[in-house]
Protein backbone atom coordinates (compact mmCIF):
# COMPACT_ATOMS: atom_id res chain seq x y z
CA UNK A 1 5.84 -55.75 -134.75
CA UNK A 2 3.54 -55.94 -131.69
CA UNK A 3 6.78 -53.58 -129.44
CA UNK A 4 6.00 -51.36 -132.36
CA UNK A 5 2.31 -51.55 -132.18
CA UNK A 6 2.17 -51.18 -128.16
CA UNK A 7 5.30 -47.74 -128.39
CA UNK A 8 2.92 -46.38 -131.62
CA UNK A 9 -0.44 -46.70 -128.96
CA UNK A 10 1.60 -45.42 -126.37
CA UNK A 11 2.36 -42.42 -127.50
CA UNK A 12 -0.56 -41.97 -129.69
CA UNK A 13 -2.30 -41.42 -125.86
CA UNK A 14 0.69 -39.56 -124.48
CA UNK A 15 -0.04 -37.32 -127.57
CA UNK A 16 -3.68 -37.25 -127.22
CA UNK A 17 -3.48 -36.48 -123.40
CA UNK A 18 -1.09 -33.52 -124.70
CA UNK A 19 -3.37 -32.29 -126.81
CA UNK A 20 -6.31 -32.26 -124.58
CA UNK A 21 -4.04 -29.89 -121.84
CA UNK A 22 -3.13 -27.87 -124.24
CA UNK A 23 -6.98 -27.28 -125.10
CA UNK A 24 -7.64 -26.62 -121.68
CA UNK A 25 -5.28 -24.51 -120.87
CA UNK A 26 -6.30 -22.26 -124.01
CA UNK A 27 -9.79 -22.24 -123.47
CA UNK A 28 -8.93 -20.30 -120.16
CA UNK A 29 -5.89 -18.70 -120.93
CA UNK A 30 -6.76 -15.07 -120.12
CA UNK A 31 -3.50 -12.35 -121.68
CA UNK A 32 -2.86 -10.33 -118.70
CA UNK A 33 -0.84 -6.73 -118.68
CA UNK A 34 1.04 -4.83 -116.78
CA UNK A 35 -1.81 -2.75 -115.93
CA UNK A 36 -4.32 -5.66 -115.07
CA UNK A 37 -1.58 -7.12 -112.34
CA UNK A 38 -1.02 -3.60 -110.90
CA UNK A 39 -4.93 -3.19 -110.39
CA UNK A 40 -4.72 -6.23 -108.79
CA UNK A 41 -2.77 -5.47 -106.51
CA UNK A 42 -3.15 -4.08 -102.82
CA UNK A 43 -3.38 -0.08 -102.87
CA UNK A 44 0.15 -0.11 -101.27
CA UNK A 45 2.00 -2.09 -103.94
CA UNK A 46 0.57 -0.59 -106.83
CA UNK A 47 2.36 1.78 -109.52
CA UNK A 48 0.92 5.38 -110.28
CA UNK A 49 2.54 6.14 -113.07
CA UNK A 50 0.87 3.24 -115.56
CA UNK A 51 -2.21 4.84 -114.94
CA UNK A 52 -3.03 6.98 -117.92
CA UNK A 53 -3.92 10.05 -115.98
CA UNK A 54 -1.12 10.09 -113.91
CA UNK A 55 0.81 9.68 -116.76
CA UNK A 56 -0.51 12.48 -118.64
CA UNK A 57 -0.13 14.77 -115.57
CA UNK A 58 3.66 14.04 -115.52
CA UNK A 59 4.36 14.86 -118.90
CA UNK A 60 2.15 18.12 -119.02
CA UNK A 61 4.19 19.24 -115.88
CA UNK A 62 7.45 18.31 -117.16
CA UNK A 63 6.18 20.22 -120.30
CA UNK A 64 5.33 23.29 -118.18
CA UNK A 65 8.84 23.73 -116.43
CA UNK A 66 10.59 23.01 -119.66
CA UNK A 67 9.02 25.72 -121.79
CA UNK A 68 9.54 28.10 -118.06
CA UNK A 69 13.38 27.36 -117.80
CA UNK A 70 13.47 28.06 -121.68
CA UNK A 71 11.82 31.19 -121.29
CA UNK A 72 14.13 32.59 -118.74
CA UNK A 73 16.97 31.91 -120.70
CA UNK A 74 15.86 33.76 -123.72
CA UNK A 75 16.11 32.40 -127.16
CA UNK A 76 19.75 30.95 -128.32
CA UNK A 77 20.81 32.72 -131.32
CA UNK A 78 17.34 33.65 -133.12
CA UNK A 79 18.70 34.39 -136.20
CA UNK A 80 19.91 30.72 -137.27
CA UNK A 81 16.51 29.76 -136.75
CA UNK A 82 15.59 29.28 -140.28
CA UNK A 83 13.83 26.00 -141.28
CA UNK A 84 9.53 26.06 -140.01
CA UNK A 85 8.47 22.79 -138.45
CA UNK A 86 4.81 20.89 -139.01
CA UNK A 87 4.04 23.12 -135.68
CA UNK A 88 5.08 26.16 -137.17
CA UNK A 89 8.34 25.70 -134.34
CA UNK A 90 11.81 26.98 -136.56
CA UNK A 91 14.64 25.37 -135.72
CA UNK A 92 18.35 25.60 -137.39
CA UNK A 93 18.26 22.99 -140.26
CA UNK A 94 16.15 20.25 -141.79
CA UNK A 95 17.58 17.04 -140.13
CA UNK A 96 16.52 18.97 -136.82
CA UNK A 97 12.83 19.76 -138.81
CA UNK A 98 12.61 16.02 -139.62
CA UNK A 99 13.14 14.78 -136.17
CA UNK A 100 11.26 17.32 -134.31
CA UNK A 101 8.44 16.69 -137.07
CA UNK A 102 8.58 12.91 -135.81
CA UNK A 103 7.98 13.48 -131.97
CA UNK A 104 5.45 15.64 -132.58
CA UNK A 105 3.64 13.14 -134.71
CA UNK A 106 4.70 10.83 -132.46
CA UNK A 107 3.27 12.00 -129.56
CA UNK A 108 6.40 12.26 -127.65
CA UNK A 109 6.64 15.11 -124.68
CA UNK A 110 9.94 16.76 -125.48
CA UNK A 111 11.51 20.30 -125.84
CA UNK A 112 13.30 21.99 -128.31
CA UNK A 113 16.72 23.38 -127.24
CA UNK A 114 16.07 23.07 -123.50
CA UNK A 115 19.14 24.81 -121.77
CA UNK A 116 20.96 22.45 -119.76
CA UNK A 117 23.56 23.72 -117.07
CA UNK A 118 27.38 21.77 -116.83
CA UNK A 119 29.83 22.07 -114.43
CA UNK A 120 31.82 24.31 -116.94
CA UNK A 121 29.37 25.79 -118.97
CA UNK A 122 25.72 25.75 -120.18
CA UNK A 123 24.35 23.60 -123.36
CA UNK A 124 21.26 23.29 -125.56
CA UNK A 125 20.38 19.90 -126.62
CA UNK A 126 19.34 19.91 -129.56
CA UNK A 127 16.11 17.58 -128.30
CA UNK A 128 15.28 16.98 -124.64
CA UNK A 129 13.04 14.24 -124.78
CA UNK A 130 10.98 12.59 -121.32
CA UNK A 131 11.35 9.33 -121.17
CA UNK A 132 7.98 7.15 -120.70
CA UNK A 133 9.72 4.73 -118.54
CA UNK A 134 9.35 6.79 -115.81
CA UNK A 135 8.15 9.88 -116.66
CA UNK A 136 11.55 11.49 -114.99
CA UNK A 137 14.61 10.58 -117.30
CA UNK A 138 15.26 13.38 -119.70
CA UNK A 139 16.59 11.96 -122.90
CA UNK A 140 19.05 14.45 -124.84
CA UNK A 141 19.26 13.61 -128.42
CA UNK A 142 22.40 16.06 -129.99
CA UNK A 143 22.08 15.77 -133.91
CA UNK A 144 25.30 16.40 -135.84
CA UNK A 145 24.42 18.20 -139.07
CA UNK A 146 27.32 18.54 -141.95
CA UNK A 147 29.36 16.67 -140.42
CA UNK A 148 31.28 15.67 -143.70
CA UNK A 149 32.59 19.59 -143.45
CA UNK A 150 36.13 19.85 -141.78
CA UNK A 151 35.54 22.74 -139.69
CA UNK A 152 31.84 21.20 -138.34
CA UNK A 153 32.68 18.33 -137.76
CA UNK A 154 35.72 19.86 -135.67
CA UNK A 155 33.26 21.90 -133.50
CA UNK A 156 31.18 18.84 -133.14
CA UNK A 157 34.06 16.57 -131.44
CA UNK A 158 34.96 19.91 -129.13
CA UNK A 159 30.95 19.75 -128.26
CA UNK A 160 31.19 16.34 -127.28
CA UNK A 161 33.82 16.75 -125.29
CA UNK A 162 32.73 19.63 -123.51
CA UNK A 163 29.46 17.75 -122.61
CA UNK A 164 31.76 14.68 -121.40
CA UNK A 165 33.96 17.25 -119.30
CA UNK A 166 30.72 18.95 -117.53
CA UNK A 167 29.99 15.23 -116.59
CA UNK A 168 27.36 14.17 -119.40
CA UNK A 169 28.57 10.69 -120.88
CA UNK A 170 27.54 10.23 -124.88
CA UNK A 171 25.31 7.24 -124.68
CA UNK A 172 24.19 7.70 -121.19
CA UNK A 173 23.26 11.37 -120.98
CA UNK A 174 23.50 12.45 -124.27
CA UNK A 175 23.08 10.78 -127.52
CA UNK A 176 24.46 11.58 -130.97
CA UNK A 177 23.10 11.31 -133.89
CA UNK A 178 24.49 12.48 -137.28
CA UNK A 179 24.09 13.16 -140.84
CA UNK A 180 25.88 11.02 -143.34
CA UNK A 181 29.08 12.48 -145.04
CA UNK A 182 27.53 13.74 -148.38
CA UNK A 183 24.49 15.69 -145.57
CA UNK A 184 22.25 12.86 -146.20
CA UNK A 185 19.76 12.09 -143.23
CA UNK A 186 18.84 8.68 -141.69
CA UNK A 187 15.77 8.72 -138.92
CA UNK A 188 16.66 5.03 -138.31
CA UNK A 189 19.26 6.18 -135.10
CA UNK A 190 17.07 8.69 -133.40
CA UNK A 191 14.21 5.89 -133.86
CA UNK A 192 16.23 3.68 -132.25
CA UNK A 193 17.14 5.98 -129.37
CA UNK A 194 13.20 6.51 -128.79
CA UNK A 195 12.82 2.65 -128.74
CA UNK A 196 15.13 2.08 -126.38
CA UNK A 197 15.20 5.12 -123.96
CA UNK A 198 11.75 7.04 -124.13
CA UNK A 199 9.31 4.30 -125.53
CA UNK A 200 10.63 0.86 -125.58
């Protein structure tokens, strides 16, 4: 009985001496960010592109010289452009409308159809999206409508092939994304891709 009494005081003041740290250390416990360590930082060590105008300036340039290079390559095949977007932007179907309607709202800095040169021959991604990691990596998002129809679906494995034989791996370079086989469409994988690769 008195072991018992002396282990139960014991560690009634190891618990109480617990407590009282843990108190202290939340009454100053300050949440710090990425940002609030880079500005504390000497000028030499810090990171640019957190800063929200720097940030902005990258993706308005990128922005510029994507809508250029798309300019001097003309518009690919005008006349499947069919379906409007929330911009008034038509693209080719309405999975494409879908997920170009949620990177505008989004606020993601991407381009529609931005031609992209292989080693064998030239492509355009259905999305080019720039990644906020680092303001740099282009993300190209390659969405596989009808793909429950034989002769689609066909052209679609020849496409992905062709992008791995001009040196652009699938899930490095370029993702895929697809409608289901009755042409049912599911934002969950190009959210996904955005989490992990433009906005994590």
């Amino acid at each position: 009985m008195i072991r018992e009494e002396r282990y139960l005081s014991k560690s009634l003041a190891a618990i109480e001496r617990d407590i009282s740290l843990i108190e202290a250390f939340l009454e100053s416990y300050q949440s710090i960010s990425f940002s609030d360590i880079n500005s504390r930082l000497p000028k030499t060590y810090r990171s640019d592109i957190y800063r929200a105008d720097v940030r902005n300036m990258a993706a308005k340039k990128w922005k510029k010289q994507a809508e250029e290079l798309k300019a001097s390559f003309g518009v690919f095949r005008p006349e499947e452009l069919i379906h409007s977007t929330i911009d008034g932007t038509m693209v080719r179907s309405k999975s494409e409308a879908l997920i170009y309607n949620t990177l505008v709202e989004g606020g993601y800095t991407f381009a529609y159809e931005l031609p992209l040169r292989g080693q064998n021959r030239l492509f355009y991604p259905d999305f080019t999206v720039l990644s906020e990691i680092d303001y740099k990596t282009e993300v190209r998002i390659e969405h596989q409508g009808m793909f429950g129809k034989s002769d689609y679906r066909d052209k679609s494995v020849s496409r992905e092939y062709d992008y791995w034989n001009s040196g652009f791996l699938p899930a490095r370079d370029v993702f895929f994304t697809f409608d289901d086989n009755k042409g049912g469409f599911d934002i969950g994988p190009i959210l996904d891709i955005l989490k992990s690769h433009v906005r994590p």
